[in-house]
N, C-alpha and C. Protein backbone atom coordinates (compact mmCIF):
# COMPACT_ATOMS: atom_id res chain seq x y z
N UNK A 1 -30.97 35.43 196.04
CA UNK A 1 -31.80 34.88 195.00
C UNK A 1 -31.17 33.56 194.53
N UNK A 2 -31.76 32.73 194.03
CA UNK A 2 -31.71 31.65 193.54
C UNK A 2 -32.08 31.28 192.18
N UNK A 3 -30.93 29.98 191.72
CA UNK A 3 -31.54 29.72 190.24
C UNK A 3 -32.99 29.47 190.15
N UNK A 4 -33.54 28.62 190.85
CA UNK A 4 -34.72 27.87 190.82
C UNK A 4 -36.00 29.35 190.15
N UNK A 5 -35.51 30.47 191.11
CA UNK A 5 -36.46 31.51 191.21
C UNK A 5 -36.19 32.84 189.39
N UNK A 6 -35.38 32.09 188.84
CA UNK A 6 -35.17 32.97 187.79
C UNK A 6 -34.89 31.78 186.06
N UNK A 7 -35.24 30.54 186.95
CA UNK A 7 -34.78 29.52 185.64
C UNK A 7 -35.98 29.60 184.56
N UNK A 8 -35.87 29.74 183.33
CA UNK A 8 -37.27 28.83 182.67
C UNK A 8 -37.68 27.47 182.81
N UNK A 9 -38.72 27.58 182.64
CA UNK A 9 -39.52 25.76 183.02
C UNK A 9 -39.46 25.18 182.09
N UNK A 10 -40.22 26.24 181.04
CA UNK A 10 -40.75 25.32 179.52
C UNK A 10 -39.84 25.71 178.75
N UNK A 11 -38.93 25.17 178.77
CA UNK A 11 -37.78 24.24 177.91
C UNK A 11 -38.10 24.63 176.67
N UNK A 12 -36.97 25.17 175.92
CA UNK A 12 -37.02 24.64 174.08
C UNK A 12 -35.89 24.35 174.11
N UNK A 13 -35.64 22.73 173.15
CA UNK A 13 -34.80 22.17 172.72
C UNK A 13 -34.58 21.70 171.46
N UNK A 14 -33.56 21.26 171.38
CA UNK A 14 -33.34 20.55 170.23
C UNK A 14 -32.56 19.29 169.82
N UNK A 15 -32.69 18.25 169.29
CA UNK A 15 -32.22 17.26 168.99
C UNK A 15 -30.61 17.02 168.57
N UNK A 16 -29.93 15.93 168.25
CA UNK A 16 -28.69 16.06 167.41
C UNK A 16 -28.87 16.06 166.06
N UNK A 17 -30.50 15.56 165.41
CA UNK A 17 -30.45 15.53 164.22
C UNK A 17 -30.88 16.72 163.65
N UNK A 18 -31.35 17.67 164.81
CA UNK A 18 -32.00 18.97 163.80
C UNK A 18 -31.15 19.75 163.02
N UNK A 19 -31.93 20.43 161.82
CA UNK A 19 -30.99 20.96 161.27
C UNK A 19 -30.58 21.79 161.80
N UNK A 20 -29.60 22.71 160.93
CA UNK A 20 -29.00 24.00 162.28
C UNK A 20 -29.63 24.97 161.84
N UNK A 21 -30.50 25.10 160.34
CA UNK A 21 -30.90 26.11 159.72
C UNK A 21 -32.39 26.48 160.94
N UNK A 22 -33.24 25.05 161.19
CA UNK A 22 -34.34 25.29 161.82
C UNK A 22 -33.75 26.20 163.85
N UNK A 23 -32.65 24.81 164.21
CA UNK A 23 -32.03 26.18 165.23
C UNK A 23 -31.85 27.40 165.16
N UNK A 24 -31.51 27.79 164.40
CA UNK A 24 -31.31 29.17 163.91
C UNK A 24 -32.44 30.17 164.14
N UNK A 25 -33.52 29.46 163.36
CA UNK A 25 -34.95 29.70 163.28
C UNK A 25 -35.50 29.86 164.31
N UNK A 26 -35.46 28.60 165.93
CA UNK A 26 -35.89 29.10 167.00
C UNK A 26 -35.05 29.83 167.42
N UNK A 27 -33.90 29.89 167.70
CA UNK A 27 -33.21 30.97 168.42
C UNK A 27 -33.50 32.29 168.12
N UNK A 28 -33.78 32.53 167.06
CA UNK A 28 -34.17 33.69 166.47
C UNK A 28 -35.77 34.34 166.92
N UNK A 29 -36.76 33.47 166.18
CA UNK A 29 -37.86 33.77 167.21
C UNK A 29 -37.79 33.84 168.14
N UNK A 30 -37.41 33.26 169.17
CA UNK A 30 -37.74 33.17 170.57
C UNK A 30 -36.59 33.79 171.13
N UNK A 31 -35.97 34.60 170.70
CA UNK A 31 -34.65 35.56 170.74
C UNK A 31 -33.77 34.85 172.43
N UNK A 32 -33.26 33.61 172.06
CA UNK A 32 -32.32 32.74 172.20
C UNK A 32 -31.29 32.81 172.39
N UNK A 33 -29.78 33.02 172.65
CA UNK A 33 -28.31 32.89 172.45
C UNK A 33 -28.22 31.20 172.33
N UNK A 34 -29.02 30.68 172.85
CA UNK A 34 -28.39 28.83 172.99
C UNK A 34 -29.48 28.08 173.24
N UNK A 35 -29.76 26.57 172.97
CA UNK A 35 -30.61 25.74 172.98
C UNK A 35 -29.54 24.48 173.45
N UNK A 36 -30.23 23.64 174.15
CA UNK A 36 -29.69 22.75 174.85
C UNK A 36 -30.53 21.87 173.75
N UNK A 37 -29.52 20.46 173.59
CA UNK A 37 -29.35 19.52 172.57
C UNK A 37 -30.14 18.15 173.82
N UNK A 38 -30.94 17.59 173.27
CA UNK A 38 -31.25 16.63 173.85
C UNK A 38 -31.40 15.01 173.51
N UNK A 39 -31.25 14.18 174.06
CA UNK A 39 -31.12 12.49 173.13
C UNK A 39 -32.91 12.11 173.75
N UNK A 40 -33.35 10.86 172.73
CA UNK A 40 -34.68 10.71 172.99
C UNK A 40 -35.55 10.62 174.11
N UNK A 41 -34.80 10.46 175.11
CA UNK A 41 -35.12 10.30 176.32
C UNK A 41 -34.76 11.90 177.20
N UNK A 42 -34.89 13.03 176.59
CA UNK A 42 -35.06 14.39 177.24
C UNK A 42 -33.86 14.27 178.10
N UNK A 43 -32.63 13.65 178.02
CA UNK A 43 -31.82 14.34 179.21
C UNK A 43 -30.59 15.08 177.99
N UNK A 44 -30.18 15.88 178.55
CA UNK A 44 -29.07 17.13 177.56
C UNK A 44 -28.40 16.80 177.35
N UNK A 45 -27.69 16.08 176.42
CA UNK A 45 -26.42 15.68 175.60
C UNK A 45 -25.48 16.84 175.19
N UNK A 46 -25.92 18.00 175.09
CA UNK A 46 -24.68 19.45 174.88
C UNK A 46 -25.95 20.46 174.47
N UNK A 47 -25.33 21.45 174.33
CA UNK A 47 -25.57 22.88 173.67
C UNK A 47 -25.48 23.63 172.78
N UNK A 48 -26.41 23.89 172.26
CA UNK A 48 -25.45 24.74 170.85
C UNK A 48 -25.99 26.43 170.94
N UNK A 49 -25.07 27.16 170.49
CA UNK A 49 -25.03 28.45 170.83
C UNK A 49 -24.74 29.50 170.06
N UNK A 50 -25.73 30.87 169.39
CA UNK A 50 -24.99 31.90 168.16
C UNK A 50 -23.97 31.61 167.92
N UNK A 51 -23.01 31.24 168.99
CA UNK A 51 -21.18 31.57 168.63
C UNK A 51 -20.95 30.43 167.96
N UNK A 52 -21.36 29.43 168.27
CA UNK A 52 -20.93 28.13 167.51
C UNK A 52 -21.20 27.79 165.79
N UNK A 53 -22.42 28.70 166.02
CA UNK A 53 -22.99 28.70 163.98
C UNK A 53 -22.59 29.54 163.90
C-alpha cells in the first residue's frame, strides 16, 4: 500500500495568524491531532499539533 492510496485530499489548514483558540476548534470538530500551517500562497510552513497547545 501506498501513501497516495490512504492520504486526505481536502486539506484543512491553517494560517500563522490564526488564533490557536479557533485551531483548537477545528481540530476538535473534525477530530484532528494536527493541522498543517500554511503561508499565502498554500505551501506548509510547519504544523501544529494537541501536544504543542
Amino acid at each position: 500500500m501506498k501513501i497516495k492510496e490512504v492520504m486526505i485530499l481536502d486539506l484543512t489548514s491553517v494560517s500563522a495568524d490564526t488564533p490557536i483558540k479557533e485551531a483548537v476548534k477545528i481540530m476538535s470538530l473534525q477530530r484532528m491531532v494536527g493541522l498543517p500551517v500554511v503561508d499565502n500562497n498554500q505551501n506548509v510552513i510547519g504544523i501544529i499539533t494537541e501536544s504543542d497547545i
